[in-house]
C-alpha atoms as a PDB file:
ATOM      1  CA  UNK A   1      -9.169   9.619   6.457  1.00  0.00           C
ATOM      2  CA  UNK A   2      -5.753   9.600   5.815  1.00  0.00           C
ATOM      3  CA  UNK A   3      -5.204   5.763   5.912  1.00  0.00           C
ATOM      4  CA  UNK A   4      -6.104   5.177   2.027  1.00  0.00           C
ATOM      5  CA  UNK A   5      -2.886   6.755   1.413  1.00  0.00           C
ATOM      6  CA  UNK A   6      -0.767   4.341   3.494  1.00  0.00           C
ATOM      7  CA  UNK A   7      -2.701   1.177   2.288  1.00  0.00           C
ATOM      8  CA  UNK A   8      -2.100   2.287  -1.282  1.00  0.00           C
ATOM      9  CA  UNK A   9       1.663   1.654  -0.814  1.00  0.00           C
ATOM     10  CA  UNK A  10       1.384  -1.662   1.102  1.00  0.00           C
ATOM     11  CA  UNK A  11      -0.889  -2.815  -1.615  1.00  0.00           C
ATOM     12  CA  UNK A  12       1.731  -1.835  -4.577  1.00  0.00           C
ATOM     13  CA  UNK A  13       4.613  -3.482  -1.743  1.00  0.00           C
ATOM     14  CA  UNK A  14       2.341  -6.826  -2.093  1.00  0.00           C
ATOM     15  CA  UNK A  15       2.419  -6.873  -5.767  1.00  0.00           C
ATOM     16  CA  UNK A  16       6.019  -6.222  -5.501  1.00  0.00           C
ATOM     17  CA  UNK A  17       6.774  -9.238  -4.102  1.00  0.00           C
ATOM     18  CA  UNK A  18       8.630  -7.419  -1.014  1.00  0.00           C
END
């Protein structure tokens, strides 16, 4: 249950453009 927390960061990494 701890993998919400690392696809919150790839999802804000997406709408950064990186």
């Amino acid at each position: 249950m701890g993998t919400s927390a690392q696809v919150r960061p790839v999802l804000h990494d997406l709408k950064a453009g990186k």
